[in-house]
C-alpha atoms as a PDB file:
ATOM      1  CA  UNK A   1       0.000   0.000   0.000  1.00  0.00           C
ATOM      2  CA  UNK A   2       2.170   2.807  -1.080  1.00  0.00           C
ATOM      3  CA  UNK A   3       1.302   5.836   0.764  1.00  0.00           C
ATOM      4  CA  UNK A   4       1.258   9.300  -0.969  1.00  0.00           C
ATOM      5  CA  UNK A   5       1.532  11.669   2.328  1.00  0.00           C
ATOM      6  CA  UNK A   6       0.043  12.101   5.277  1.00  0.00           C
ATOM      7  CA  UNK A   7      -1.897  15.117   6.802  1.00  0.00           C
ATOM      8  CA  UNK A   8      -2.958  16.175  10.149  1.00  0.00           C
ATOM      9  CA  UNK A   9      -2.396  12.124  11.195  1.00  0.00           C
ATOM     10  CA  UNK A  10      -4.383  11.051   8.263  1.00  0.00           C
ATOM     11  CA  UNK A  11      -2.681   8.564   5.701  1.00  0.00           C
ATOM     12  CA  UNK A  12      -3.372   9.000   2.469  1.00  0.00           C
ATOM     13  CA  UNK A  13      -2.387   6.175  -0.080  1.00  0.00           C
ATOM     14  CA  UNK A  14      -3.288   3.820  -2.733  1.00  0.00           C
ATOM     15  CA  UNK A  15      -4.197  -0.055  -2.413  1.00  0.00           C
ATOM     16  CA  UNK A  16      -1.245  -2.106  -4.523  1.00  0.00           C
ATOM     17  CA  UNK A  17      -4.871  -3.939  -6.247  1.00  0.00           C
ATOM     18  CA  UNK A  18      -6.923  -1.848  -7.378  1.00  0.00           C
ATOM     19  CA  UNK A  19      -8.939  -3.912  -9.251  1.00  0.00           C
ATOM     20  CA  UNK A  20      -9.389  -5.545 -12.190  1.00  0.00           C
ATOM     21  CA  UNK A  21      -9.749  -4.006 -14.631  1.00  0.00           C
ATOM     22  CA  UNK A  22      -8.241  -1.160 -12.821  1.00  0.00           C
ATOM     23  CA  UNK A  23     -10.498   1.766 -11.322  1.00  0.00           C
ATOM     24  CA  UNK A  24      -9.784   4.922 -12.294  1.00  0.00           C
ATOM     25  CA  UNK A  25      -7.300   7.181 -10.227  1.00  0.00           C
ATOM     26  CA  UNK A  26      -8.727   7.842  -6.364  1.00  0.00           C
ATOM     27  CA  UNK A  27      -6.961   7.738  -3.344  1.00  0.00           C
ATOM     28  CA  UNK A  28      -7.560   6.456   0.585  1.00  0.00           C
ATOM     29  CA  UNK A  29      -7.906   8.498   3.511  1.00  0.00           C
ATOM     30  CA  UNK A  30      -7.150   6.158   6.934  1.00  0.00           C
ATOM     31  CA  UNK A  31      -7.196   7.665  10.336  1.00  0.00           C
ATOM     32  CA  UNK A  32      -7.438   4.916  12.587  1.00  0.00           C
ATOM     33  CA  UNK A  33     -10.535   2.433  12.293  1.00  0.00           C
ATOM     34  CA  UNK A  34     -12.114   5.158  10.137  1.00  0.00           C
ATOM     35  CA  UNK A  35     -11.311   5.027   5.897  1.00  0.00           C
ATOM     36  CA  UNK A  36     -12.507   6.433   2.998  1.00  0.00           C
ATOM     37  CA  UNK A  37     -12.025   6.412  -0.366  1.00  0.00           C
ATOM     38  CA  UNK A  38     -12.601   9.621  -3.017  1.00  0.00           C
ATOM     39  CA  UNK A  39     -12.772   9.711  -6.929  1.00  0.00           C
ATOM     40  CA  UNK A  40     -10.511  12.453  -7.999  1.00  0.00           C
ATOM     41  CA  UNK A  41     -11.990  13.320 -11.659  1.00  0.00           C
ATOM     42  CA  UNK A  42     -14.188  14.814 -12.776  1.00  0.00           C
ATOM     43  CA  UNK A  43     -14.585  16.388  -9.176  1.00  0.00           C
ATOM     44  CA  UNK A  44     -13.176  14.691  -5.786  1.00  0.00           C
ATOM     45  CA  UNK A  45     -16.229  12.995  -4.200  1.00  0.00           C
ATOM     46  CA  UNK A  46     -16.391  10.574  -1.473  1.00  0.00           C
ATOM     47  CA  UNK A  47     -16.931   7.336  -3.421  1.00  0.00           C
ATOM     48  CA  UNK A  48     -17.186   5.386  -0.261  1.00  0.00           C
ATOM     49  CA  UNK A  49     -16.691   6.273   3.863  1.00  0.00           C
ATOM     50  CA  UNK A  50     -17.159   4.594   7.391  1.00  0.00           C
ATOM     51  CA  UNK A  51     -16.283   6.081  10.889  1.00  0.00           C
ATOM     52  CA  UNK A  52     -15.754   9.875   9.299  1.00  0.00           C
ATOM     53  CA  UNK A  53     -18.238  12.081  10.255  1.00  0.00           C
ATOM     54  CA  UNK A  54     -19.332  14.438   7.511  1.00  0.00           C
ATOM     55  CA  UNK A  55     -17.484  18.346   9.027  1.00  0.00           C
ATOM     56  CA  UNK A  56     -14.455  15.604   8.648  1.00  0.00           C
ATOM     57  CA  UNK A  57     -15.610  14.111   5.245  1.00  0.00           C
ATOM     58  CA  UNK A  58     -15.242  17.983   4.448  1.00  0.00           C
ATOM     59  CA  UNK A  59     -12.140  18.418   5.533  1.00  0.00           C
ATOM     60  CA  UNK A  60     -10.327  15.316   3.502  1.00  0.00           C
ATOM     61  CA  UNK A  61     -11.988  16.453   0.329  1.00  0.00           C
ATOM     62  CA  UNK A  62     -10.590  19.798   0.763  1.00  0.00           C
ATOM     63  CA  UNK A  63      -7.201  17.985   1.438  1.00  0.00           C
ATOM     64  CA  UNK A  64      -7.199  15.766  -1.724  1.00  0.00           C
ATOM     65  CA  UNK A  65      -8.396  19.116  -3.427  1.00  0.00           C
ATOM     66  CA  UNK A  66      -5.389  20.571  -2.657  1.00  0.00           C
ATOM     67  CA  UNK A  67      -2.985  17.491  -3.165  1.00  0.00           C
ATOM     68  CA  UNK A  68      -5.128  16.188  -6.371  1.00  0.00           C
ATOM     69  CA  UNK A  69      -2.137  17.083  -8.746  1.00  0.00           C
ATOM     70  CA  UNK A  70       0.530  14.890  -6.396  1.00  0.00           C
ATOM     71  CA  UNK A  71      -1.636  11.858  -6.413  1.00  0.00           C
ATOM     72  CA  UNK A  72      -2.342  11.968 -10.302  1.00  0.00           C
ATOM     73  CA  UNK A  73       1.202  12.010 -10.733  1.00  0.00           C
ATOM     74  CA  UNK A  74       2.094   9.167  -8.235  1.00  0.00           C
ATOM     75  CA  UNK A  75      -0.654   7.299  -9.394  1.00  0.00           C
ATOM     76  CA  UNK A  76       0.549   7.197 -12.512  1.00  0.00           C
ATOM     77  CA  UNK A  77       4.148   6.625 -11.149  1.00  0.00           C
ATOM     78  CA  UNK A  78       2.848   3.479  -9.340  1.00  0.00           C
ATOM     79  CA  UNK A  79       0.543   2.025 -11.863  1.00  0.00           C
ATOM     80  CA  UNK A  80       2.320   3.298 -15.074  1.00  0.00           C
END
């Protein structure tokens, strides 16, 4: 699980499967028990959460805003 960077304690990184075929490009968001997971394209939307509650859910889609070019490009990196 390659991980991308981390924020505020958050982790935010990629699963080393991400299916088959592939999904398209969207990253994690793991802060303890809680996870999410958000598209990135065409806007970042939570595509699936447990344990975050939604000011939070706010928060981590205003930090994948902001870090949406760095994950493209490691994406890529990772998964050529």
């Amino acid at each position: 699980m390659p991980v991308v960077f981390r924020y505020n304690g958050v982790r935010y990184f990629f699963y080393s499967n991400e299916g088959n075929p592939r999904e398209p490009v969207h990253i994690h968001a793991q802060l303890g028990d809680a996870e999410a997971k958000f598209w990135l394209r065409p806007d970042v939307t939570v595509a699936d959460s447990y344990g975050f509650d939604r000011r939070t859910l706010g928060e981590l889609i205003g930090v994948v805003l902001q870090n949406r070019d760095l994950i493209e490009r490691r994406w890529h990196e990772y998964f050529g």
